[in-house]
N, C-alpha and C. Protein backbone atom coordinates (compact mmCIF):
# COMPACT_ATOMS: atom_id res chain seq x y z
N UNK A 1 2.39 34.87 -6.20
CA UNK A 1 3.61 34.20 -5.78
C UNK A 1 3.93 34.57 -4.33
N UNK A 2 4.23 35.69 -3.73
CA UNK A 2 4.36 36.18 -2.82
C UNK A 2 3.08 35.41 -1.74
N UNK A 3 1.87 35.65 -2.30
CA UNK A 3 0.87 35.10 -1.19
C UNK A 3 1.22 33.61 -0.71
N UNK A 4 1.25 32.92 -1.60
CA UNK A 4 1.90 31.71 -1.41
C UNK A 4 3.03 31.65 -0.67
N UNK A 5 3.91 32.42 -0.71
CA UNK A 5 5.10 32.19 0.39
C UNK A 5 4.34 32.75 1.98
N UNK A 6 3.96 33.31 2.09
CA UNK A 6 3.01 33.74 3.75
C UNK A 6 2.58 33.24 3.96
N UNK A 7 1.49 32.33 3.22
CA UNK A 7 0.83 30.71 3.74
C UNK A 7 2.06 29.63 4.03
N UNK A 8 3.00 29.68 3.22
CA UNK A 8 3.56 28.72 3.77
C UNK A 8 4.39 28.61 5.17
N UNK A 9 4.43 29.97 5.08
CA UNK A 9 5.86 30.30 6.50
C UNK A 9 4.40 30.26 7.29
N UNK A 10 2.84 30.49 7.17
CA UNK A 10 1.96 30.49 8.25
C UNK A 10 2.15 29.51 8.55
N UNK A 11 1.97 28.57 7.91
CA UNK A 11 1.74 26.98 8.20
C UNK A 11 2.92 26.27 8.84
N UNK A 12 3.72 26.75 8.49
CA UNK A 12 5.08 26.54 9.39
C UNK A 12 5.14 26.59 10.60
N UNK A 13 5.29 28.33 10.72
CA UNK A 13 4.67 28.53 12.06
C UNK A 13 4.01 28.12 13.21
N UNK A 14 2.48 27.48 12.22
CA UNK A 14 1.31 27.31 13.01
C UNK A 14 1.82 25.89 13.34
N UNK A 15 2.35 25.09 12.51
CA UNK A 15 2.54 23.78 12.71
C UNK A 15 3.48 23.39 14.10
N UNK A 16 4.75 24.33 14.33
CA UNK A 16 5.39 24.85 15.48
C UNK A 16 4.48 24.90 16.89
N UNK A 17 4.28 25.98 16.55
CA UNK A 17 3.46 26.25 17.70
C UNK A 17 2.50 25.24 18.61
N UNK A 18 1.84 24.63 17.61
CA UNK A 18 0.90 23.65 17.64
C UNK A 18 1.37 22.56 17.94
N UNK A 19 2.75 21.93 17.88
CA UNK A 19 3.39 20.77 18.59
C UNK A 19 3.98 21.66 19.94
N UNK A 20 4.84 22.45 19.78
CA UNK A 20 5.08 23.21 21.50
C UNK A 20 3.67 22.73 22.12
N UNK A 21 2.36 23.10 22.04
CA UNK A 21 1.23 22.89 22.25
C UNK A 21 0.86 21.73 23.12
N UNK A 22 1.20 20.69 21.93
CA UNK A 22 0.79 19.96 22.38
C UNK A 22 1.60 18.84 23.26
N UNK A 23 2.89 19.26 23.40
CA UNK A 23 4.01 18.66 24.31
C UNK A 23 3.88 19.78 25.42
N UNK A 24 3.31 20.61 25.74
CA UNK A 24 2.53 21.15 27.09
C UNK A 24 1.88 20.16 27.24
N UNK A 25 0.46 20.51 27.09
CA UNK A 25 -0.45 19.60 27.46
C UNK A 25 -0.02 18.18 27.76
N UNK A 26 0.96 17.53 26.95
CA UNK A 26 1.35 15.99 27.76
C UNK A 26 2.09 16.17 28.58
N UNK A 27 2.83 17.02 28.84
CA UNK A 27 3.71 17.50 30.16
C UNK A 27 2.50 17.81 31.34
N UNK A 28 1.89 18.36 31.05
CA UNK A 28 0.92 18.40 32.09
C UNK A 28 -0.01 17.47 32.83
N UNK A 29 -0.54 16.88 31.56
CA UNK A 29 -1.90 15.99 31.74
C UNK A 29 -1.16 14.68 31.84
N UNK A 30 -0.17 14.46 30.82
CA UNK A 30 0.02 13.14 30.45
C UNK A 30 -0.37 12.25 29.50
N UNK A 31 -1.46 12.26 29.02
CA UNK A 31 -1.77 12.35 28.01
C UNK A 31 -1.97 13.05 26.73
N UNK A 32 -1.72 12.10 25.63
CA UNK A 32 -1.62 13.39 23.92
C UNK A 32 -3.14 12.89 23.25
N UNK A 33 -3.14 14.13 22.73
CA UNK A 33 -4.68 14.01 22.01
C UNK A 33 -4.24 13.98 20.26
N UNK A 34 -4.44 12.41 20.53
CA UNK A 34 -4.00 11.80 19.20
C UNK A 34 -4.44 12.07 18.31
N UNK A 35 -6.22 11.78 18.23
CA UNK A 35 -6.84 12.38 17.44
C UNK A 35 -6.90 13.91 16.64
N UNK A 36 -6.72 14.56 17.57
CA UNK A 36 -6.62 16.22 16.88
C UNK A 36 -5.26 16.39 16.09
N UNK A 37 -3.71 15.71 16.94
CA UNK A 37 -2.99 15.58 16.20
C UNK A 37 -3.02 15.26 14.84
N UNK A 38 -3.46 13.99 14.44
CA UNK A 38 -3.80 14.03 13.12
C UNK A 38 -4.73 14.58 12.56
N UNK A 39 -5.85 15.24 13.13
CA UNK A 39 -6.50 15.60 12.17
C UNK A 39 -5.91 17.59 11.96
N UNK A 40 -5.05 17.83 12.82
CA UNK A 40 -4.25 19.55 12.46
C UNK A 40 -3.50 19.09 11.01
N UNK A 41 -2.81 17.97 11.21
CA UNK A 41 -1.28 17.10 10.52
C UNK A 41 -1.95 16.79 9.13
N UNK A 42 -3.02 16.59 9.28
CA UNK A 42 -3.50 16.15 7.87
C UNK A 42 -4.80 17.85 6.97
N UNK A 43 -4.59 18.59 7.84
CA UNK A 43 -5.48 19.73 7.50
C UNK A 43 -4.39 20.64 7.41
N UNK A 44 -3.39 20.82 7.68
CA UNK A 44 -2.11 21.36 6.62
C UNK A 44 -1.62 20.74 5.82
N UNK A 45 -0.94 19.67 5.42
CA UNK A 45 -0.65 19.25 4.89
C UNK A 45 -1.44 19.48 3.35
N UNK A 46 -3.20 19.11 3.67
CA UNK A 46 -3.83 18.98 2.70
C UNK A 46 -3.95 20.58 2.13
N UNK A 47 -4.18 21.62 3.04
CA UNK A 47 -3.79 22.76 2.59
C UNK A 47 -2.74 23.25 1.43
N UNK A 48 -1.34 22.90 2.10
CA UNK A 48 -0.07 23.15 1.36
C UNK A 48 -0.12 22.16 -0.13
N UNK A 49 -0.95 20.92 0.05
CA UNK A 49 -0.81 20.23 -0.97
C UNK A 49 -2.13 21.04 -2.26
N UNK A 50 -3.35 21.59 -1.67
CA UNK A 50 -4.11 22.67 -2.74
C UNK A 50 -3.26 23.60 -2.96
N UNK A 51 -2.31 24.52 -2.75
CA UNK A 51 -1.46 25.30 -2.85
C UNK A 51 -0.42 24.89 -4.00
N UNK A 52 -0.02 23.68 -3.47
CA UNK A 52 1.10 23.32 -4.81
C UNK A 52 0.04 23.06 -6.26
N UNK A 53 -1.07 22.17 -6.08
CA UNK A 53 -1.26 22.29 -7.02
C UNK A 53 -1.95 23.49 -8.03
N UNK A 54 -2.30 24.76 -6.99
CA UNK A 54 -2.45 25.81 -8.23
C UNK A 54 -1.84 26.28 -8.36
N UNK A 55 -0.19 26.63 -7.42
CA UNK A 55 0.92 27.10 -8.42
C UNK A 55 1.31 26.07 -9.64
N UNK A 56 1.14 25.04 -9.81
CA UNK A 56 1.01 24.14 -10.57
C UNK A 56 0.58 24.54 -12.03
N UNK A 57 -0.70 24.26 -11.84
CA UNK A 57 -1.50 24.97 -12.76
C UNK A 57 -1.26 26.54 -13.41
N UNK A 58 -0.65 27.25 -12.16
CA UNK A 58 -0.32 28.50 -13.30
C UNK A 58 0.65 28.48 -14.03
N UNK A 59 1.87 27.66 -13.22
CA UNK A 59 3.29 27.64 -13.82
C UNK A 59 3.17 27.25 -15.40
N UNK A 60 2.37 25.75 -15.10
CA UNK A 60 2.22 25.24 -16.57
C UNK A 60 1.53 25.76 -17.28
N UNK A 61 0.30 27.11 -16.84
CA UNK A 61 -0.15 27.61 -18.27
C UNK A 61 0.32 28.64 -18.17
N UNK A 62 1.36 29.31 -18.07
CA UNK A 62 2.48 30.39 -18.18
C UNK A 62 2.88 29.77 -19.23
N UNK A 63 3.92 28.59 -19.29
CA UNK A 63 4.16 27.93 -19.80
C UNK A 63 3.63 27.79 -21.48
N UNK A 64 2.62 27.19 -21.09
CA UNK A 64 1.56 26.74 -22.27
C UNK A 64 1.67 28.48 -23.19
N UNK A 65 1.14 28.93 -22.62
CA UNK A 65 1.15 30.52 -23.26
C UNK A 65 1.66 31.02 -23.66
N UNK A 66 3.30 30.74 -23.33
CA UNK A 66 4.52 31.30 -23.81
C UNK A 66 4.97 30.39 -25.11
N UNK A 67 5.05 29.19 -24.91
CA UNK A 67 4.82 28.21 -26.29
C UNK A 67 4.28 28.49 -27.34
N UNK A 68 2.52 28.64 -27.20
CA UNK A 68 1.84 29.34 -28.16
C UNK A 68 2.15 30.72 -29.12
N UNK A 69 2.39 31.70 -27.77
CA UNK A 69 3.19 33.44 -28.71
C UNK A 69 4.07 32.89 -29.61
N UNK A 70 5.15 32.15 -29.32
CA UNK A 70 6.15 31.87 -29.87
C UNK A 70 6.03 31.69 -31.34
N UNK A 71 7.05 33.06 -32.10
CA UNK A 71 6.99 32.59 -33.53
C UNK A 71 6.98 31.26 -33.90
N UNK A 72 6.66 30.51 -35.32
CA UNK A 72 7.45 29.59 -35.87
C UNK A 72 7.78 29.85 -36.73
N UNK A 73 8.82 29.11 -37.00
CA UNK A 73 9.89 29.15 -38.19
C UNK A 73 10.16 28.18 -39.26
């Protein structure tokens, strides 16, 4: 659980930084490098989105597991 929260504030972060970045470089040059833009934009994203789904997966077989122990009556 915890690891998961440090990836996410990384990615935060990195995502920050990485637009400051790249609004230098068009301040400078004048031109934006469109391409890399999306491909950072879509390589976090897709990150954070493997992330949700294996907290996913544990939540629901926490879940599942705790169902099962469960006396019946």
């Amino acid at each position: 659980m915890r690891y998961s929260k440090v990836i996410v504030a990384l990615v935060i972060i990195l995502n920050a930084l990485f637009t400051m970045a790249v609004l230098y470089i068009f301040l400078r040059i004048g031109n934006e490098p469109t391409a890399l833009i999306s491909a950072w934009f879509a390589f976090t994203t897709g990150e954070l989105w493997m992330l949700a789904g294996i907290r996913k997966k544990k939540i629901e077989g926490e879940n599942h597991e705790n169902y099962r122990n469960k006396p019946s009556i």
